[in-house]
C-alpha atoms as a PDB file:
ATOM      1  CA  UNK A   1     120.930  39.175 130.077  1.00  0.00           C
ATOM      2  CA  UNK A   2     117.926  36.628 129.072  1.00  0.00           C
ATOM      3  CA  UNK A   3     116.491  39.282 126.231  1.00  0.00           C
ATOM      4  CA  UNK A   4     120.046  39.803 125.085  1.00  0.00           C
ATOM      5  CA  UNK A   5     121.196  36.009 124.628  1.00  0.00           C
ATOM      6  CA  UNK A   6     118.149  35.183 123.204  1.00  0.00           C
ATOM      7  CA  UNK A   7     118.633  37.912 120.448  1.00  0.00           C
ATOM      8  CA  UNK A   8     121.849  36.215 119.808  1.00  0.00           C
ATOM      9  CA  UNK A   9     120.770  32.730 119.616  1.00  0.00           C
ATOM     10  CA  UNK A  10     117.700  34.004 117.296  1.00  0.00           C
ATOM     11  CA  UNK A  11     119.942  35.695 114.999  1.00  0.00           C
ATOM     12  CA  UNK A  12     122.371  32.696 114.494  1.00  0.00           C
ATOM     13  CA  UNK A  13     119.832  30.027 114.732  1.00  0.00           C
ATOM     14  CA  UNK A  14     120.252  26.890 116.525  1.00  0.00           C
ATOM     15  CA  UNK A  15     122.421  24.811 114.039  1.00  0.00           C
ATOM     16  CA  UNK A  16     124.897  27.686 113.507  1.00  0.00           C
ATOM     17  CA  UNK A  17     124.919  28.154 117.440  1.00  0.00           C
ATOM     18  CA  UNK A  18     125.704  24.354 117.622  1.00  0.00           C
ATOM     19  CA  UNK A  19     128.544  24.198 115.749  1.00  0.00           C
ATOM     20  CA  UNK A  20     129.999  27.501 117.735  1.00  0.00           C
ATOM     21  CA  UNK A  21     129.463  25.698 121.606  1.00  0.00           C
ATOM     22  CA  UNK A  22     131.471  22.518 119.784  1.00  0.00           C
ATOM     23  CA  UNK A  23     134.684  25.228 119.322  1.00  0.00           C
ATOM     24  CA  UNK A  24     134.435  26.510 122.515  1.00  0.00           C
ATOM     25  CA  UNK A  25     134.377  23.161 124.125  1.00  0.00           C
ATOM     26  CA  UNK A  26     137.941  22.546 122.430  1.00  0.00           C
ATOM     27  CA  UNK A  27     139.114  25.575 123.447  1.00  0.00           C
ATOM     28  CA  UNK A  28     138.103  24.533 127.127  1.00  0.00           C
ATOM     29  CA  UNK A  29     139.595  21.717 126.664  1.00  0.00           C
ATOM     30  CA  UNK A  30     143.060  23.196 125.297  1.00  0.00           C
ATOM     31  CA  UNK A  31     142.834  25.752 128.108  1.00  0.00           C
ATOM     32  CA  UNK A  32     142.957  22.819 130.515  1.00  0.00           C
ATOM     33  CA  UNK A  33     145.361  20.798 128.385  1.00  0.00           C
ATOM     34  CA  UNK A  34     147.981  24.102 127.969  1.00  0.00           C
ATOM     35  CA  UNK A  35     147.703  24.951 132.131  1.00  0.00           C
ATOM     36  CA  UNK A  36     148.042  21.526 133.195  1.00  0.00           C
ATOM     37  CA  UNK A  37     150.923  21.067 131.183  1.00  0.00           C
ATOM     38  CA  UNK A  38     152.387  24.609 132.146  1.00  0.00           C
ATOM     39  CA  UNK A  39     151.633  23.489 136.001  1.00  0.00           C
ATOM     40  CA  UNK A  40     153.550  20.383 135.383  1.00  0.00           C
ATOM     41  CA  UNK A  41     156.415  21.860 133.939  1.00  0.00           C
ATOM     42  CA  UNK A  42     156.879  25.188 135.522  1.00  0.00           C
ATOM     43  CA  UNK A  43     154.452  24.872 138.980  1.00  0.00           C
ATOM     44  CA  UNK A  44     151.711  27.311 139.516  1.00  0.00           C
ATOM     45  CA  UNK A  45     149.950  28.775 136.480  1.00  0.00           C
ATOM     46  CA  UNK A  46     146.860  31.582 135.962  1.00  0.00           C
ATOM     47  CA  UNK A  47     144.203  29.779 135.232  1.00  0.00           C
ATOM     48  CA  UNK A  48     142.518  33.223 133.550  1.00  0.00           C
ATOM     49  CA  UNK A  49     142.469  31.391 130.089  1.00  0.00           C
ATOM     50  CA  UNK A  50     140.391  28.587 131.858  1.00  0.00           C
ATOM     51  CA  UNK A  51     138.020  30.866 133.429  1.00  0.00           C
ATOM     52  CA  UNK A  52     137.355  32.975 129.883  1.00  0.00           C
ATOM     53  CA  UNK A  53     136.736  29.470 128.526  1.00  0.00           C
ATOM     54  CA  UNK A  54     134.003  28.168 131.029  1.00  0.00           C
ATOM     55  CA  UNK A  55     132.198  31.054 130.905  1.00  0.00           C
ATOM     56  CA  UNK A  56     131.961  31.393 126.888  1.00  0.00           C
ATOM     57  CA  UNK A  57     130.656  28.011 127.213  1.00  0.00           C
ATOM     58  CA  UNK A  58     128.329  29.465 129.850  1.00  0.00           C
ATOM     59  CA  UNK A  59     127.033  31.931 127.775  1.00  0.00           C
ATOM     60  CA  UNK A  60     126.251  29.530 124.927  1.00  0.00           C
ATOM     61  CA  UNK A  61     124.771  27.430 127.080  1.00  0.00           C
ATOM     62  CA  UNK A  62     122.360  30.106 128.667  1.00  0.00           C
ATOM     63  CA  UNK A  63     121.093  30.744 125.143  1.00  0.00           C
ATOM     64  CA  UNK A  64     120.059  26.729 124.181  1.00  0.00           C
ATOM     65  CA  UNK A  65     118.553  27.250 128.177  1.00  0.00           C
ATOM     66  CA  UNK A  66     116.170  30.242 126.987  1.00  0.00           C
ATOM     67  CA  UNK A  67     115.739  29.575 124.149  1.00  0.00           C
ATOM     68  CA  UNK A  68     114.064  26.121 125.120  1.00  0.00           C
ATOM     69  CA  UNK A  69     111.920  28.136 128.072  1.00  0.00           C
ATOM     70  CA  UNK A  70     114.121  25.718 130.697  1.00  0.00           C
ATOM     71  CA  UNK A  71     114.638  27.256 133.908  1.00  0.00           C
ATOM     72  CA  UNK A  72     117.058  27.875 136.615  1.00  0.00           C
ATOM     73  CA  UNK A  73     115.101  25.753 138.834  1.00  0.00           C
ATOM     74  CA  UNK A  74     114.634  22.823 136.209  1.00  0.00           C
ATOM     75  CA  UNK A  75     118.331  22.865 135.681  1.00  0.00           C
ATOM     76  CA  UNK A  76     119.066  22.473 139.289  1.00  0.00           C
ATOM     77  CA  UNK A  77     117.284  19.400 140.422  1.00  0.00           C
ATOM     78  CA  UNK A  78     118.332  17.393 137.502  1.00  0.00           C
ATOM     79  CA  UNK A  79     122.031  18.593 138.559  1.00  0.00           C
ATOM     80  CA  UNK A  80     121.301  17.719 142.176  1.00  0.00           C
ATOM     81  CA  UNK A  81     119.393  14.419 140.845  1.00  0.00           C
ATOM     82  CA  UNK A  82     122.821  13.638 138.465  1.00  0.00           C
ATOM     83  CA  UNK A  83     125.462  14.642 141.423  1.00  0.00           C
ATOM     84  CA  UNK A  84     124.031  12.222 143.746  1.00  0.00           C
ATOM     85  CA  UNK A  85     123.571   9.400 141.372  1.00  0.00           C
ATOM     86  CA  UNK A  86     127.322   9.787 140.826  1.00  0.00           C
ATOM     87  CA  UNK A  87     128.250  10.391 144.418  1.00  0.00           C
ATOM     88  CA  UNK A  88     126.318   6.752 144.612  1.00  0.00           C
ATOM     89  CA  UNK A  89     128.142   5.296 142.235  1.00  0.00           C
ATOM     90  CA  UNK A  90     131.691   6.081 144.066  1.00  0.00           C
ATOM     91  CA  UNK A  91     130.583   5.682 147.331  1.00  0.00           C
ATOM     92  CA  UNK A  92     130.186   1.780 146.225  1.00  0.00           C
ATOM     93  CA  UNK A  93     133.353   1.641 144.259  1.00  0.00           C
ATOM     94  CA  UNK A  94     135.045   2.471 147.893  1.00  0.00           C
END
């Protein structure tokens, strides 16, 4: 997967690759939008369309993440770092 999202990022470039993640964050959050909506109105909903979303945004996000040599590892303690901070941050607001 790592040679084949890096062709793709490569081939677009960074700024084009850019503006592409900023659509499929809208779509995300129109996804979210639409089946919260559709919850409210008609109860439970598929969240498919949420799913196909996330990971599109996944995927674009894998290819800044090779691209820029970070790794899995990397990623993961600063998310572990970030979740506890916030975790912190709530436990006081209690």
């Amino acid at each position: 997967m790592k040679d084949k999202l890096l062709k793709i990022i490569q081939h677009y470039g960074i700024n084009k690759q850019l503006k592409y993640i900023h659509s499929e964050y809208y779509e995300l959050d129109e996804a979210i939008i639409n089946y919260e909506w559709a919850e409210s109105e008609y109860g439970r909903c598929n969240n498919d369309n949420i799913a196909g979303e996330i990971a599109d945004i996944m995927v674009m996000l894998k290819q800044f993440q090779y691209y820029y040599g970070i790794t899995d590892e990397q990623i993961e303690e600063i998310m572990n770092y970030k979740i506890d901070r916030q975790l912190d941050r709530i436990s006081k607001e209690e």
